[in-house]
C-alpha atoms as a PDB file:
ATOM      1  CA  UNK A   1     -19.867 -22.984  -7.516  1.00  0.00           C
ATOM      2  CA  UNK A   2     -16.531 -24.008  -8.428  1.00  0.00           C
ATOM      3  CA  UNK A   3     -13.139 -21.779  -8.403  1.00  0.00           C
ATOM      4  CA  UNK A   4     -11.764 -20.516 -11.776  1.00  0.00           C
ATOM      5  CA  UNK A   5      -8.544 -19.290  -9.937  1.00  0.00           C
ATOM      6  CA  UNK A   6      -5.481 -20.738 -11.170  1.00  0.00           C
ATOM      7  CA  UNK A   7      -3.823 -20.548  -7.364  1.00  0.00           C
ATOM      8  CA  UNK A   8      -0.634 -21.606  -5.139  1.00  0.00           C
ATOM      9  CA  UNK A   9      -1.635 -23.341  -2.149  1.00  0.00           C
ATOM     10  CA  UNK A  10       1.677 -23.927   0.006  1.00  0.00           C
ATOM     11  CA  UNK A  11       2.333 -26.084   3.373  1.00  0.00           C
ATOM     12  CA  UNK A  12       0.501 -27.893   5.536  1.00  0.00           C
ATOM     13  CA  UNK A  13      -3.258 -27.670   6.093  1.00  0.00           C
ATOM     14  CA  UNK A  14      -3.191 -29.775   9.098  1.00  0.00           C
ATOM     15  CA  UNK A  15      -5.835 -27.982  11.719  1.00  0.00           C
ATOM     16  CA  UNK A  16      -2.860 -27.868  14.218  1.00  0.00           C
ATOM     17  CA  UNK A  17      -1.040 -25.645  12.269  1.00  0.00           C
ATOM     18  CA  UNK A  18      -0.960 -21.718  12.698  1.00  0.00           C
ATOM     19  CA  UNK A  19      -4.118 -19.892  10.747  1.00  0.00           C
ATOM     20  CA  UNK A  20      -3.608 -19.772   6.359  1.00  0.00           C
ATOM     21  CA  UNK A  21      -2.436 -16.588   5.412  1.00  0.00           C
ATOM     22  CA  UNK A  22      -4.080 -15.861   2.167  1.00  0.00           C
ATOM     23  CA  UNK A  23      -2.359 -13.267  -0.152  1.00  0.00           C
ATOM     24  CA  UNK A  24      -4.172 -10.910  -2.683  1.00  0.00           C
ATOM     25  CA  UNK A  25      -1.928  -9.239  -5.461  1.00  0.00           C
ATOM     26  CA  UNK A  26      -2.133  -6.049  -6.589  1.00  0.00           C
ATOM     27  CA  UNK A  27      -2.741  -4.106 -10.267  1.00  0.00           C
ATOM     28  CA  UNK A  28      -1.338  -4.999 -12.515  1.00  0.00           C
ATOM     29  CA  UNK A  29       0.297  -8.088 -11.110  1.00  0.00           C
ATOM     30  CA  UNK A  30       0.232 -11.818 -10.348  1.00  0.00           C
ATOM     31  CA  UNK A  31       0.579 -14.101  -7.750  1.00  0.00           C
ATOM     32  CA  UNK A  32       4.157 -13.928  -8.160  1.00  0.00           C
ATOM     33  CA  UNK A  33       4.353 -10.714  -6.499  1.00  0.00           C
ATOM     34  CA  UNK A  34       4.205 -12.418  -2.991  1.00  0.00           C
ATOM     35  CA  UNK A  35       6.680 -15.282  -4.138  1.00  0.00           C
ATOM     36  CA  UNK A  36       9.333 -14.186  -1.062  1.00  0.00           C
ATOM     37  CA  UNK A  37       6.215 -14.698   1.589  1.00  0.00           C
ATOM     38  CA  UNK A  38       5.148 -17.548   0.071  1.00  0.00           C
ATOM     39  CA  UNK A  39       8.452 -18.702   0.254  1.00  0.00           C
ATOM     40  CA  UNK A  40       9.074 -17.162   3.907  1.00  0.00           C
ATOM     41  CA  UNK A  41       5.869 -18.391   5.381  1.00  0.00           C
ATOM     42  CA  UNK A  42       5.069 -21.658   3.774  1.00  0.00           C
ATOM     43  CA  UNK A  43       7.373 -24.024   5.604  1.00  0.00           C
ATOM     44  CA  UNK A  44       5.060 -22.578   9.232  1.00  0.00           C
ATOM     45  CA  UNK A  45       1.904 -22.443   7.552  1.00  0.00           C
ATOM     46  CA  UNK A  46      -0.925 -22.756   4.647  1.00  0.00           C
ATOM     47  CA  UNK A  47      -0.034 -19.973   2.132  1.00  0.00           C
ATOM     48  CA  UNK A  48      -2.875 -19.361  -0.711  1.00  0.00           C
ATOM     49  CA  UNK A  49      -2.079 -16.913  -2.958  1.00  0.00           C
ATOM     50  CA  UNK A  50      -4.600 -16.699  -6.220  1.00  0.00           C
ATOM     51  CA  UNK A  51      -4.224 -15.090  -9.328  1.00  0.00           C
ATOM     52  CA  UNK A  52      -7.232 -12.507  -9.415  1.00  0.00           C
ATOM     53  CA  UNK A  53      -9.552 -13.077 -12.343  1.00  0.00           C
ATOM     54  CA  UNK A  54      -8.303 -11.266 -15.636  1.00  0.00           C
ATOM     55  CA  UNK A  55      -4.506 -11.869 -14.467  1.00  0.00           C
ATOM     56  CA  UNK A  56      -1.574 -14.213 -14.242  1.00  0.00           C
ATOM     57  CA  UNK A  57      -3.150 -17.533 -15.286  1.00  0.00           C
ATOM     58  CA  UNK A  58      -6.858 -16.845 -14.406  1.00  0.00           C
ATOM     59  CA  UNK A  59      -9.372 -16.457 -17.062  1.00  0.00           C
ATOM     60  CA  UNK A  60     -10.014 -12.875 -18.507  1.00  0.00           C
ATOM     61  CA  UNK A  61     -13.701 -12.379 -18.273  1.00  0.00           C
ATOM     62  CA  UNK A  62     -13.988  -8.703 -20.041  1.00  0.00           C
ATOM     63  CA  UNK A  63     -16.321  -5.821 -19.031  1.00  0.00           C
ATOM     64  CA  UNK A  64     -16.258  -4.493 -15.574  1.00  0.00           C
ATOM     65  CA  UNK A  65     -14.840  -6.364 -12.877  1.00  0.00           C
ATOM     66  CA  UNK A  66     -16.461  -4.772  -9.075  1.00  0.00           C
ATOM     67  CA  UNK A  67     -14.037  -5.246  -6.400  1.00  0.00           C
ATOM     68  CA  UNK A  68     -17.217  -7.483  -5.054  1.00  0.00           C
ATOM     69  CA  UNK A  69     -16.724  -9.747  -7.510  1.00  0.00           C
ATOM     70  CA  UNK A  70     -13.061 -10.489  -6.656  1.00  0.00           C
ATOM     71  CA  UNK A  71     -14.067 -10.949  -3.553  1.00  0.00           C
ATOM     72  CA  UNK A  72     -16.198 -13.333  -4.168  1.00  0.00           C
ATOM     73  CA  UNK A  73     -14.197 -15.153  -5.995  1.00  0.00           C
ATOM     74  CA  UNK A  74     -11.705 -15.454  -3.498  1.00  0.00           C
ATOM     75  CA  UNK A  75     -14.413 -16.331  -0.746  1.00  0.00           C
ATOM     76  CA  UNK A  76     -15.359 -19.453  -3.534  1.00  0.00           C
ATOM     77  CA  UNK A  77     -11.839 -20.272  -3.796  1.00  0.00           C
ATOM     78  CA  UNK A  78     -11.503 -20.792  -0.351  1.00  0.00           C
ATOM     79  CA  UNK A  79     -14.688 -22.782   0.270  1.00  0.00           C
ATOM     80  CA  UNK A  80     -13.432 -25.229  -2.270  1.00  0.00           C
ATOM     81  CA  UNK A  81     -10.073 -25.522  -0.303  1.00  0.00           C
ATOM     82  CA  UNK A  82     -11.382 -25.799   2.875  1.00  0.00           C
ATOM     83  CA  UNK A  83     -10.044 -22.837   4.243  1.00  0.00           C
ATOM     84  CA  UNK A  84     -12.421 -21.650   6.694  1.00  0.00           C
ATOM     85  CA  UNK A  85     -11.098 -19.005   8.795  1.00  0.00           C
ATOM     86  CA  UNK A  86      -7.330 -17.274   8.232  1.00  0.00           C
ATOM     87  CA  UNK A  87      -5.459 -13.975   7.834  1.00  0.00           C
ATOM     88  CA  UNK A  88      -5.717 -11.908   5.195  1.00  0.00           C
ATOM     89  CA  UNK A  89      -3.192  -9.777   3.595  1.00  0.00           C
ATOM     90  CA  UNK A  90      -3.613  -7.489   0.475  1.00  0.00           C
ATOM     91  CA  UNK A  91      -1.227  -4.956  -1.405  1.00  0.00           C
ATOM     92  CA  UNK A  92      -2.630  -1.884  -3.491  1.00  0.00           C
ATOM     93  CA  UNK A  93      -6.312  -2.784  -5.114  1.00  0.00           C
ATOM     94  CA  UNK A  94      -5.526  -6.001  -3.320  1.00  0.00           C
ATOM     95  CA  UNK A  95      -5.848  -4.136  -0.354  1.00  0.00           C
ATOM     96  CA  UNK A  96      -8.966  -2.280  -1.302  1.00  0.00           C
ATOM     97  CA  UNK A  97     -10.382  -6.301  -2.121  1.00  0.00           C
ATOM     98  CA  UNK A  98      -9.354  -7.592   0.801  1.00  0.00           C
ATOM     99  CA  UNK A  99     -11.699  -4.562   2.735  1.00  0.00           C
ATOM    100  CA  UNK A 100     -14.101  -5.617   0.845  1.00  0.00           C
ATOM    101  CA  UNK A 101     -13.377  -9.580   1.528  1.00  0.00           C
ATOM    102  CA  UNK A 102     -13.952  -8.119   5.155  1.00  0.00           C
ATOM    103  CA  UNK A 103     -16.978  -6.722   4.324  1.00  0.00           C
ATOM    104  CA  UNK A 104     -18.661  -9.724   2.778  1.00  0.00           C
ATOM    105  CA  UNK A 105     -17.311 -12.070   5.666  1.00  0.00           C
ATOM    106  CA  UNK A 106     -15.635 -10.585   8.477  1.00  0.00           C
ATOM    107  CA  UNK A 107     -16.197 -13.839  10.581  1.00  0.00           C
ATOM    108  CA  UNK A 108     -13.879 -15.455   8.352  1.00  0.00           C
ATOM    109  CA  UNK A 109     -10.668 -12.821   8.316  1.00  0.00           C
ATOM    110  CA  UNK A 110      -9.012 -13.874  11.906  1.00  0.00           C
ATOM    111  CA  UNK A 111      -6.682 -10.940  10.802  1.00  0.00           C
ATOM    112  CA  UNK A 112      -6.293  -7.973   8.353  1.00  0.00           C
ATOM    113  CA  UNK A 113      -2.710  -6.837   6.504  1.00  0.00           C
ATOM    114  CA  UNK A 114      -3.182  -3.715   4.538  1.00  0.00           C
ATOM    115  CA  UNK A 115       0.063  -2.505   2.378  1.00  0.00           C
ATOM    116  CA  UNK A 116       0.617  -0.051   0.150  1.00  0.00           C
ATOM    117  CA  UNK A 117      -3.288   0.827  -0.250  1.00  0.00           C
ATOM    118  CA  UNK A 118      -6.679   2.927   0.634  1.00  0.00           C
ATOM    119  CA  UNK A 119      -9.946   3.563   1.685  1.00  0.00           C
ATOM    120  CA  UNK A 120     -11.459   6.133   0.052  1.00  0.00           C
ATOM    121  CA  UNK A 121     -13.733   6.473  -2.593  1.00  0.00           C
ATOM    122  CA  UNK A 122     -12.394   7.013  -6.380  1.00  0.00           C
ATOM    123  CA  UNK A 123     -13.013  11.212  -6.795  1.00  0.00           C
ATOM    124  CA  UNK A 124     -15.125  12.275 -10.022  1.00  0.00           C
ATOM    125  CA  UNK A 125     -11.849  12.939 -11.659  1.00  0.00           C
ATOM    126  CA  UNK A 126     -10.170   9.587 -10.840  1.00  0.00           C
ATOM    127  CA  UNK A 127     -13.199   7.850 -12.201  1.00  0.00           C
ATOM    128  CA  UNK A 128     -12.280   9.846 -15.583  1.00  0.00           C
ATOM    129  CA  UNK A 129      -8.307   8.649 -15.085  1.00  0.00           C
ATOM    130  CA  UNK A 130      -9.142   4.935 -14.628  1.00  0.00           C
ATOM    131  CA  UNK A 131     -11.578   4.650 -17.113  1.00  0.00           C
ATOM    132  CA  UNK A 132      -9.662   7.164 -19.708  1.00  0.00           C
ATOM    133  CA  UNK A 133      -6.492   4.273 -18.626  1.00  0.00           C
ATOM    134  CA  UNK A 134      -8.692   1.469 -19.649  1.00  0.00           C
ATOM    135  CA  UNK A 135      -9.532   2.317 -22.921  1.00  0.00           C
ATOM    136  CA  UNK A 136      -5.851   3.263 -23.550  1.00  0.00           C
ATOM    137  CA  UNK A 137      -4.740  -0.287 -22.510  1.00  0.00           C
ATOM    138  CA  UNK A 138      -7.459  -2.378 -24.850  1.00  0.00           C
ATOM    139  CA  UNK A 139      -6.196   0.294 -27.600  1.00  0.00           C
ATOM    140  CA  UNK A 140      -1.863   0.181 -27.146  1.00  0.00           C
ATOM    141  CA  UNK A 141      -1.624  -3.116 -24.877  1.00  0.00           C
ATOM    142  CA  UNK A 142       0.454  -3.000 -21.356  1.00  0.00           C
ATOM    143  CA  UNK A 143       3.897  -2.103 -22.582  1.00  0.00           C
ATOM    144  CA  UNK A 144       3.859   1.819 -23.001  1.00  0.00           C
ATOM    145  CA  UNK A 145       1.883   1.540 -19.475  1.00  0.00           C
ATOM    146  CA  UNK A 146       4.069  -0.810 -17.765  1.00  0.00           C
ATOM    147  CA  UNK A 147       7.477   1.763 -18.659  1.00  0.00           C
ATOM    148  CA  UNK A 148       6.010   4.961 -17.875  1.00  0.00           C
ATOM    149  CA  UNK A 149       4.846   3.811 -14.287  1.00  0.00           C
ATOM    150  CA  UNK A 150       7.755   0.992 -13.660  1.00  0.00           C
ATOM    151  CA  UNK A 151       9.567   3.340 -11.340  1.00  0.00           C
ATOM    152  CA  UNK A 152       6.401   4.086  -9.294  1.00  0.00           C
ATOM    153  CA  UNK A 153       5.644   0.367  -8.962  1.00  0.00           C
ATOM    154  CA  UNK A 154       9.314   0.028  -7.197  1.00  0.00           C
ATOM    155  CA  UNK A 155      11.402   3.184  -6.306  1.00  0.00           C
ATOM    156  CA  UNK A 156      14.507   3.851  -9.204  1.00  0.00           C
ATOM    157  CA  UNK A 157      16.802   2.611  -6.543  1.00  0.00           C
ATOM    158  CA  UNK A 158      15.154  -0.583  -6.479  1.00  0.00           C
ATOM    159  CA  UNK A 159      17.198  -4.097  -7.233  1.00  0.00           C
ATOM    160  CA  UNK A 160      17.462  -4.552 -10.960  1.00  0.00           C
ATOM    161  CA  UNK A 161      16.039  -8.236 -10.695  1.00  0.00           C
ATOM    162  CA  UNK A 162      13.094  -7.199  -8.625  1.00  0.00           C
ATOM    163  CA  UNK A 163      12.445  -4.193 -10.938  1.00  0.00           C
ATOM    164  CA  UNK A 164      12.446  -6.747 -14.200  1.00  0.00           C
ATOM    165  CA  UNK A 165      10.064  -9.026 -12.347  1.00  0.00           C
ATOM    166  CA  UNK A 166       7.720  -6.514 -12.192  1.00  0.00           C
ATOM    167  CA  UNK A 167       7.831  -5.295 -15.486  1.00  0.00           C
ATOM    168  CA  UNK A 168       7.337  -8.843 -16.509  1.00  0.00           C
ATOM    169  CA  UNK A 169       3.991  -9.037 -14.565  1.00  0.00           C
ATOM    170  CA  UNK A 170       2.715  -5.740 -15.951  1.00  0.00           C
ATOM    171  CA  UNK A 171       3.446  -6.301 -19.133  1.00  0.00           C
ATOM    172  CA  UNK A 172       2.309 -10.661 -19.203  1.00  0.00           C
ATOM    173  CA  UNK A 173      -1.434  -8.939 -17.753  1.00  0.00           C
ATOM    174  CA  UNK A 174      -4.162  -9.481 -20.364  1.00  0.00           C
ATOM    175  CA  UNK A 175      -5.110  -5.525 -20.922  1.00  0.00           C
ATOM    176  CA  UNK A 176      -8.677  -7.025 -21.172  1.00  0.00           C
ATOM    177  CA  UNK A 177      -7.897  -8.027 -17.741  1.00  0.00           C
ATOM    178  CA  UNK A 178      -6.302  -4.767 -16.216  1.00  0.00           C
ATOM    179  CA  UNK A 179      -9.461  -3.126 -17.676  1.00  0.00           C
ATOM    180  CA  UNK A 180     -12.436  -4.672 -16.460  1.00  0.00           C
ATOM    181  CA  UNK A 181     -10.374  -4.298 -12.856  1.00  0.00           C
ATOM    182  CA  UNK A 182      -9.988  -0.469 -13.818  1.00  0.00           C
ATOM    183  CA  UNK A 183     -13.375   0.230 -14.574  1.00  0.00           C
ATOM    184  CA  UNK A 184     -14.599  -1.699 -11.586  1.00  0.00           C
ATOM    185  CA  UNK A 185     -12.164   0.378  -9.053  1.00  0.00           C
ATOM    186  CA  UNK A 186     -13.161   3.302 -10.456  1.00  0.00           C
ATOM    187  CA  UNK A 187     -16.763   2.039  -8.930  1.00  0.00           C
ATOM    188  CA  UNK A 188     -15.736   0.709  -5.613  1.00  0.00           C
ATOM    189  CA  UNK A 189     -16.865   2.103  -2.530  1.00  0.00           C
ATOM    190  CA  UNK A 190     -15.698   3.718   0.492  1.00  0.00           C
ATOM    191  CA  UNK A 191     -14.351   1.015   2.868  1.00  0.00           C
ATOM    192  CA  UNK A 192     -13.733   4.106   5.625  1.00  0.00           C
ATOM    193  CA  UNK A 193     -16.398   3.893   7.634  1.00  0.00           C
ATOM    194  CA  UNK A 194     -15.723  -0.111   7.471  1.00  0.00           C
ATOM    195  CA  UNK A 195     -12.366   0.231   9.052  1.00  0.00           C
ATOM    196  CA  UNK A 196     -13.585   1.659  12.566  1.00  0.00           C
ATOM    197  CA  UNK A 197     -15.603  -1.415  12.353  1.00  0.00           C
ATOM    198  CA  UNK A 198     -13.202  -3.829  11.974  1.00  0.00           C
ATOM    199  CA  UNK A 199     -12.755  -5.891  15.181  1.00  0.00           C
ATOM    200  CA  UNK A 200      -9.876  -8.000  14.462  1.00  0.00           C
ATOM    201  CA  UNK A 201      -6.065  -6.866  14.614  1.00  0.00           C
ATOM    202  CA  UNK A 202      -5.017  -5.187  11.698  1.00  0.00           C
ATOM    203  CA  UNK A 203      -1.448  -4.441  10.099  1.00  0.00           C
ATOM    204  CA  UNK A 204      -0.447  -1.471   8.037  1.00  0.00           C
ATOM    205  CA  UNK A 205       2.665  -1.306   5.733  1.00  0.00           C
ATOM    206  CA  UNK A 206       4.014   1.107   3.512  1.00  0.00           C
ATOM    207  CA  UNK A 207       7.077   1.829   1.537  1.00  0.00           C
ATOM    208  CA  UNK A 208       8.199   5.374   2.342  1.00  0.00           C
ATOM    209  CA  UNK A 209       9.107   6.299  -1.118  1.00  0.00           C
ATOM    210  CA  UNK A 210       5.234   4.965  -2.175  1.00  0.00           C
ATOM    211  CA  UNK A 211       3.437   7.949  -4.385  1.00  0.00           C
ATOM    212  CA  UNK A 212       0.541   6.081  -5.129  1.00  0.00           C
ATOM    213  CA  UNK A 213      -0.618   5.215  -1.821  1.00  0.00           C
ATOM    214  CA  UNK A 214       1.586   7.687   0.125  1.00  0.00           C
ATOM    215  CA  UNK A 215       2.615   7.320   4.549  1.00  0.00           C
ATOM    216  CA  UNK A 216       0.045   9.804   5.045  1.00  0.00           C
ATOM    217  CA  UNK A 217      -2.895   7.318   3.782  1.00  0.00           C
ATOM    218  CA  UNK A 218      -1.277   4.456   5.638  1.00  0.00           C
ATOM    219  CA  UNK A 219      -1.471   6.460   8.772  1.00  0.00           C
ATOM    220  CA  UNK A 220      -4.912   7.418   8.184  1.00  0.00           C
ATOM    221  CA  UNK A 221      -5.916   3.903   8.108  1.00  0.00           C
ATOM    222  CA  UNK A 222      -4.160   3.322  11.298  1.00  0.00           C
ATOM    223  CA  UNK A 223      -5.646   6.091  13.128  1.00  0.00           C
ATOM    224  CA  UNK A 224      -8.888   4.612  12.177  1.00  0.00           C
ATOM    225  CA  UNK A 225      -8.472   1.040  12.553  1.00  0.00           C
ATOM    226  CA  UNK A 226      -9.235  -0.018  16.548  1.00  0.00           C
ATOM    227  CA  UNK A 227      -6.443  -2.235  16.788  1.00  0.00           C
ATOM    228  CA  UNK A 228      -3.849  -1.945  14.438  1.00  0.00           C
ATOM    229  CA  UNK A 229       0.474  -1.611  13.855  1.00  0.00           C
ATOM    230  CA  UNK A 230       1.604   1.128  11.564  1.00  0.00           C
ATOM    231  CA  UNK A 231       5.060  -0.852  10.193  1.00  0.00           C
ATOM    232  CA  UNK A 232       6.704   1.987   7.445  1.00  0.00           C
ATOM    233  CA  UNK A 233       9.540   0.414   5.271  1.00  0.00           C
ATOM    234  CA  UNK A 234      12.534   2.557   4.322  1.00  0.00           C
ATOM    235  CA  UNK A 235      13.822   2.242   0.783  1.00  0.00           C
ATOM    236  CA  UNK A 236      10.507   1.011  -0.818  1.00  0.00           C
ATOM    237  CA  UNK A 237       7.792   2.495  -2.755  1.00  0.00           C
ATOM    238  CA  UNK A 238       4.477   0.415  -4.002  1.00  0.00           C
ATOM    239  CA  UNK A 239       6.138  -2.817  -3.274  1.00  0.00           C
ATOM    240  CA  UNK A 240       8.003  -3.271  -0.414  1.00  0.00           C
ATOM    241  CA  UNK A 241       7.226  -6.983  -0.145  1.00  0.00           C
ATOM    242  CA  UNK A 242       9.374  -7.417  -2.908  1.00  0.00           C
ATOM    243  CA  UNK A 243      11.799  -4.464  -2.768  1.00  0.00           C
ATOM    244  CA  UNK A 244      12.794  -5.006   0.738  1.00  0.00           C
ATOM    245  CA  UNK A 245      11.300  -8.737   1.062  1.00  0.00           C
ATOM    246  CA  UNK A 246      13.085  -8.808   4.654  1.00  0.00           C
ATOM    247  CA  UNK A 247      11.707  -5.794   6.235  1.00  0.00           C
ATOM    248  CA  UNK A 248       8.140  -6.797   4.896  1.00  0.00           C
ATOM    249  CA  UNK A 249       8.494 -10.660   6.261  1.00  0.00           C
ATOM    250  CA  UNK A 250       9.867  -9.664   9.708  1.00  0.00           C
ATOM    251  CA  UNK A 251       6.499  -6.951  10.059  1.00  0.00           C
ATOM    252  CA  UNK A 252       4.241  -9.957   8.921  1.00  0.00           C
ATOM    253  CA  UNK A 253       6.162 -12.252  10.776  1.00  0.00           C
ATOM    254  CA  UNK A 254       5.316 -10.265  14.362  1.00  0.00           C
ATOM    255  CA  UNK A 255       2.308  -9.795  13.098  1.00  0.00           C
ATOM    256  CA  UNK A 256       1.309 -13.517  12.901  1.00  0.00           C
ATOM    257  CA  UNK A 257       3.007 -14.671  15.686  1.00  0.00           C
ATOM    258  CA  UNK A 258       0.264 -11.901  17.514  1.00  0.00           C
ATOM    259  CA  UNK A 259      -2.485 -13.078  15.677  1.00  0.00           C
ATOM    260  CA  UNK A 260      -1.948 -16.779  16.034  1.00  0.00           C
END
């Protein structure tokens, strides 16, 4: 099978070179969202960085989109660019997909970055929100959305520029899109049990202002990871790659000068 993804692939992919980091967005974003690693990391190594199915330029497929299906997506994408083995970084669901990337094909993830996400389950009532959320987007569209939680994405404090950008992703994402990913979260499983499993070195980030995913899941996920860094970043909430792009590069950065 072929890739759909519309991607950036950035740098070299000589077999010399440090592993490809391969970066998985989060709801309802793009690849975009990683544009200061992409740019940070590109010139050293192979950056990848797809747009999911159902967002950025990707094609909407609607329905229900399982995080397994992203997954494979991104394990077809890879194929097709040669990418064998790498390290794998995700951000919110991106996080939860790249679990389940890990779960699929662990031999393949050489090393795990998990911001601003977590493990568990959806509960019986967050299966109602997400759902509830998905009809509400395919009914009103992304904008009413895209304001109300804007200041959750990134904290109020957050540059004005980097605040725009994301409202520009939210509200550019194909509610079609955002909803077949909703529905399918509100399926996935719980990844854990697959964490104390995991036998490659694993990073944790989170913003300290983050109420979605909040320091207390982060360190959770530490704690049950066998070998992983805890790296909290002050002055962020749900995106601290692109609130405080600095802080988040210089974690990553340590972390893939360990890994490689």
């Amino acid at each position: 099978m072929t890739t759909f993804l519309a991607y950036e692939d950035k740098g070299e992919a000589e077999s010399s070179l440090p592993l490809p980091l391969v970066l998985i967005h989060g709801h309802p974003f793009d690849r975009t969202m990683w544009h200061p690693q992409i740019t940070a990391f590109a010139p050293s190594r192979r950056v990848v960085a797809p747009d999911l199915r159902g967002y950025g330029a990707s094609p909407v497929i609607p329905g229900i989109t399982p995080l397994s299906t992203f997954a494979e997506d991104i394990a077809t994408l890879l194929d097709d660019l040669g990418v064998s083995d790498f390290v794998l970084a995700g951000l919110s669901m991106g996080g939860q997909i790249a679990m389940e990337c890990y779960r699929q094909f662990p031999h393949r993830v050489r090393g795990l970055v998990l911001a601003d996400t977590f493990p568990a389950a959806e509960t019986a009532e967050g299966k109602r929100t997400r759902n509830a959320m998905a009809d509400r987007l395919l009914r009103e569209g992304m904008t009413g959305y895209a304001d109300e939680v804007l200041h959750k994405m990134v904290a109020p404090y957050a540059d004005a520029e980097v605040a725009a950008h994301v409202r520009r992703m939210m509200t550019a994402t194909d509610p079609e899109g955002a909803a077949a990913a909703l529905r399918g979260r509100a399926e996935r499983p719980d990844y854990r049990g697959l964490l104390t499993r995991v036998t490659v070195p694993a990073l944790v980030v989170v913003g300290t202002d983050d109420e979605y995913t909040p320091v207390t899941d982060a360190e959770a996920m530490h704690a049950a990871l066998p070998d992983s860094t805890l790296h909290v970043i002050d002055g962020a909430a749900h995106l601290p790659n692109l609130e405080r792009p600095d802080d988040f590069n210089k974690a990553l950065e340590d972390f893939l000068a360990r890994v490689g």
